[in-house]
PDB file of N, CA and C in Angstrom:
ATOM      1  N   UNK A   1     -48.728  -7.154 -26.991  1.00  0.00           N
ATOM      2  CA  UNK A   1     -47.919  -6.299 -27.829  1.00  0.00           C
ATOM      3  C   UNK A   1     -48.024  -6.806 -29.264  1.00  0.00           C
ATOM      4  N   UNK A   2     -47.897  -6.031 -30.032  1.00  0.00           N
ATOM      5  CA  UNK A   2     -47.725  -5.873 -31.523  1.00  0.00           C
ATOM      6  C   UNK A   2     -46.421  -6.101 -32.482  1.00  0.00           C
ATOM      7  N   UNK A   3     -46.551  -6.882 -32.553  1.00  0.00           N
ATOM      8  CA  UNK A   3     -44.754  -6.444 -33.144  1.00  0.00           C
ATOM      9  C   UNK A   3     -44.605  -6.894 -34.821  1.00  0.00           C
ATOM     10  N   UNK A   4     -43.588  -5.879 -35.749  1.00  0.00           N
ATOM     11  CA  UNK A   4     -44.404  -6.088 -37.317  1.00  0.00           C
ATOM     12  C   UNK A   4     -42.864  -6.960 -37.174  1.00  0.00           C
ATOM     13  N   UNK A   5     -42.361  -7.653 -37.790  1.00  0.00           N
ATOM     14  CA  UNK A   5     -41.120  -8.205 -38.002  1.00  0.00           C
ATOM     15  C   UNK A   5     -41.097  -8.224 -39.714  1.00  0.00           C
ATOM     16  N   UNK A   6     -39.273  -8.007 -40.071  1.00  0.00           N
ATOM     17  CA  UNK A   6     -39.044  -7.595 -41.129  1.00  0.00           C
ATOM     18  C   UNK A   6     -38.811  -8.955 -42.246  1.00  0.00           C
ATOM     19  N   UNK A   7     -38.450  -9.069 -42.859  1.00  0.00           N
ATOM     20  CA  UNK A   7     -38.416 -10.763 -43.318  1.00  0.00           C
ATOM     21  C   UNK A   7     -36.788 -10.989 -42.812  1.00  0.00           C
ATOM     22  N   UNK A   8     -36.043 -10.226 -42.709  1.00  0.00           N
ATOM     23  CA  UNK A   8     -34.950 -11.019 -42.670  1.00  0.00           C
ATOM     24  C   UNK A   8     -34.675 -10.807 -41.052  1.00  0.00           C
ATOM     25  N   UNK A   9     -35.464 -10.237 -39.807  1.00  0.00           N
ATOM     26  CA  UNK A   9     -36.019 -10.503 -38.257  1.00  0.00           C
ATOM     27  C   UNK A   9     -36.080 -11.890 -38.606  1.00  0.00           C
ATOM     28  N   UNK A  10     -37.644 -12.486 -39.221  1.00  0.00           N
ATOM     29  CA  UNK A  10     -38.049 -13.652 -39.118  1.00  0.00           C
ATOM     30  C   UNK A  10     -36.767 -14.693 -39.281  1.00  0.00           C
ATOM     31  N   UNK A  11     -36.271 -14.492 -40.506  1.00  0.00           N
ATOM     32  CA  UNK A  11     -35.230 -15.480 -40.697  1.00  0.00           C
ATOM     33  C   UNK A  11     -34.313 -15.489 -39.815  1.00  0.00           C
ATOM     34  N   UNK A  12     -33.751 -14.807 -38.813  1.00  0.00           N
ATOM     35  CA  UNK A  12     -32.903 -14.591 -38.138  1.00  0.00           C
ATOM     36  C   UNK A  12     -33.479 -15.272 -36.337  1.00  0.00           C
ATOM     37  N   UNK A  13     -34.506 -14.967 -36.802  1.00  0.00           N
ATOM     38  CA  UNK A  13     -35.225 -15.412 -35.242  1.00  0.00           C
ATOM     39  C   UNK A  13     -35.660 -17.042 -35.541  1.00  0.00           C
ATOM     40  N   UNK A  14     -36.088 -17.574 -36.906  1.00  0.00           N
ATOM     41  CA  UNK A  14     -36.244 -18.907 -36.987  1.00  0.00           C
ATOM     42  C   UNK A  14     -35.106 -19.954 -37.303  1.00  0.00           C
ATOM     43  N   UNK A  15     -33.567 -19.347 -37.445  1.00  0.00           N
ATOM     44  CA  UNK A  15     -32.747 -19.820 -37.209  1.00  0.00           C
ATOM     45  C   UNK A  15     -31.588 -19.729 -36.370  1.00  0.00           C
ATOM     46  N   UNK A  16     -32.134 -18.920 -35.630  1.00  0.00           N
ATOM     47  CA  UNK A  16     -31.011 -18.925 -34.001  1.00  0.00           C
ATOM     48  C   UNK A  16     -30.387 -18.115 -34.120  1.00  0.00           C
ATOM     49  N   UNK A  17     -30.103 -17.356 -35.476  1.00  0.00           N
ATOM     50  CA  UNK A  17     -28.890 -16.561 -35.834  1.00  0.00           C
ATOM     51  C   UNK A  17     -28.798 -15.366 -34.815  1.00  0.00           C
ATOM     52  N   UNK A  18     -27.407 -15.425 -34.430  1.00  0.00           N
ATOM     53  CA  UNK A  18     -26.300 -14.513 -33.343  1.00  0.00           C
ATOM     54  C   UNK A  18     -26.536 -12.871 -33.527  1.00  0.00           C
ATOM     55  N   UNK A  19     -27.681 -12.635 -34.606  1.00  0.00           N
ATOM     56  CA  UNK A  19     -27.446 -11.584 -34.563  1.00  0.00           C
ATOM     57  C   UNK A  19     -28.284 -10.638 -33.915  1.00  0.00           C
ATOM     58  N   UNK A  20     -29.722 -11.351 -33.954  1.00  0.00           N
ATOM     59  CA  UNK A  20     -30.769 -10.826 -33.397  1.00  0.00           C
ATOM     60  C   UNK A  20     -30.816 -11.005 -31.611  1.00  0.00           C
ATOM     61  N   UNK A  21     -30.983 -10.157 -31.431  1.00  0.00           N
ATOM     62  CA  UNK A  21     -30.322  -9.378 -29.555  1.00  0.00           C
ATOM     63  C   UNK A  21     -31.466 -11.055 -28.625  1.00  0.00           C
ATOM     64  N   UNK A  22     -31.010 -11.244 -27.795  1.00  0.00           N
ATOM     65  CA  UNK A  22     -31.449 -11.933 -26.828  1.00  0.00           C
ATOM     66  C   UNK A  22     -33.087 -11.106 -26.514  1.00  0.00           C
ATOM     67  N   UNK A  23     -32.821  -9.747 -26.043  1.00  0.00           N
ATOM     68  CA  UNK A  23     -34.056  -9.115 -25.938  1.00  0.00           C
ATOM     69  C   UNK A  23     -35.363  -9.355 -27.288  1.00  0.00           C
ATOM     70  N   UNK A  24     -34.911  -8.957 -28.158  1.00  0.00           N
ATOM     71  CA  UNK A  24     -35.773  -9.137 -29.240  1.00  0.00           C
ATOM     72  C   UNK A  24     -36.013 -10.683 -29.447  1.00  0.00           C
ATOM     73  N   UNK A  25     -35.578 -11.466 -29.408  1.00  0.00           N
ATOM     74  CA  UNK A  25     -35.822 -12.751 -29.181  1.00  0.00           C
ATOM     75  C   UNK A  25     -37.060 -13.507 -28.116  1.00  0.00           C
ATOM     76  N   UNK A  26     -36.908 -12.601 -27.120  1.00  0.00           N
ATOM     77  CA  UNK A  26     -37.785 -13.080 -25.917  1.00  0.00           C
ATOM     78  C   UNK A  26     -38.777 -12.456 -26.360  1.00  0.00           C
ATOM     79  N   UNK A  27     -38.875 -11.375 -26.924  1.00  0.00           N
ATOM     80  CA  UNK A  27     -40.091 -10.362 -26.981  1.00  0.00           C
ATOM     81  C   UNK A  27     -40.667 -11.174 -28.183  1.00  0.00           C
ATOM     82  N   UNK A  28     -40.179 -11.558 -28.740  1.00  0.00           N
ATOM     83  CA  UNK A  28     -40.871 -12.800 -30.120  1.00  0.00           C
ATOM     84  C   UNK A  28     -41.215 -14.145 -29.617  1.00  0.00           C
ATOM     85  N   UNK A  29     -41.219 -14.560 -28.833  1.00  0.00           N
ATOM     86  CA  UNK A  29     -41.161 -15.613 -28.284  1.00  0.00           C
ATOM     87  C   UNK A  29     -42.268 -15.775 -27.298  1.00  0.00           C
ATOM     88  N   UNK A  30     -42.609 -14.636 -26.788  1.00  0.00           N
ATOM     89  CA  UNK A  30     -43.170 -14.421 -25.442  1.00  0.00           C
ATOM     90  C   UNK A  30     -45.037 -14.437 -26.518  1.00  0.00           C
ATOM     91  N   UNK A  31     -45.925 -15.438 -25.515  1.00  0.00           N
ATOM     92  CA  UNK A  31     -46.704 -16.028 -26.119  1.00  0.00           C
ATOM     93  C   UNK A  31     -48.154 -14.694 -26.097  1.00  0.00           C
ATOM     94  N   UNK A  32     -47.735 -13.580 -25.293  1.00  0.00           N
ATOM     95  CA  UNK A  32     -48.556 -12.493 -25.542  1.00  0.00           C
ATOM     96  C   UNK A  32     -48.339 -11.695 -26.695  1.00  0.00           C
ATOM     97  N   UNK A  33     -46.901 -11.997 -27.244  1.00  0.00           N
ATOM     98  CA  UNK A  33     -47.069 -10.808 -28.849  1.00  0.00           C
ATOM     99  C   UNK A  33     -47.736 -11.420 -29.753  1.00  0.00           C
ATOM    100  N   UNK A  34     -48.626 -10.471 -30.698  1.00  0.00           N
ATOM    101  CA  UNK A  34     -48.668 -10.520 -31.748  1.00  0.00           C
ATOM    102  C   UNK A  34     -47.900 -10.653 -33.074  1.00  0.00           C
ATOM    103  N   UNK A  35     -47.414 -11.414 -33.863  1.00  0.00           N
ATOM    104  CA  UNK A  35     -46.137 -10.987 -34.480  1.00  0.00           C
ATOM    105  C   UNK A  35     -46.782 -11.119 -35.853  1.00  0.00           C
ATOM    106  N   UNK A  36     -46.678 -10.073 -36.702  1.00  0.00           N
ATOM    107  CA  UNK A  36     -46.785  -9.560 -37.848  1.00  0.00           C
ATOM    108  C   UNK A  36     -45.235  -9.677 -38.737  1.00  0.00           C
ATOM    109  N   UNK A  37     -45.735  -9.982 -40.199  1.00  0.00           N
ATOM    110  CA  UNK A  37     -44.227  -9.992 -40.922  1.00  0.00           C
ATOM    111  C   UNK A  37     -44.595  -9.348 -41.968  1.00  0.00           C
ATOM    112  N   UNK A  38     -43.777  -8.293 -42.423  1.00  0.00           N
ATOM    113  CA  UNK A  38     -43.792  -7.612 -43.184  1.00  0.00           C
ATOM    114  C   UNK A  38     -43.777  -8.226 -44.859  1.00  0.00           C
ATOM    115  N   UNK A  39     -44.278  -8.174 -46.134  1.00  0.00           N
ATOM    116  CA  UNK A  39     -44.643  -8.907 -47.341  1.00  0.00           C
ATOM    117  C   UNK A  39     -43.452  -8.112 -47.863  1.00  0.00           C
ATOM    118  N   UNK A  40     -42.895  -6.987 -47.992  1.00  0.00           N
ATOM    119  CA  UNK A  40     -41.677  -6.462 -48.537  1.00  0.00           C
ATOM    120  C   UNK A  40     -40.297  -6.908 -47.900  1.00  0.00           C
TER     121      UNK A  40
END
């Protein structure tokens, strides 16, 4: 999978923060995505 992440996804996923869903977390995590970050 593909996944574009937004800059403030990234920040949220590289600091644990409560806000980003458990699901979206695994799906970032999971060593088959692709993860793309958006420059805007």
């Amino acid at each position: 999978m593909k996944l574009l992440l937004d800059t403030h996804i990234w920040l949220w996923y590289l600091l644990g923060d409560e806000r980003l869903s458990l699901q979206l977390q695994t799906v970032i995590s999971d060593p088959n995505t692709e993860l793309w970050r958006s420059s805007n």
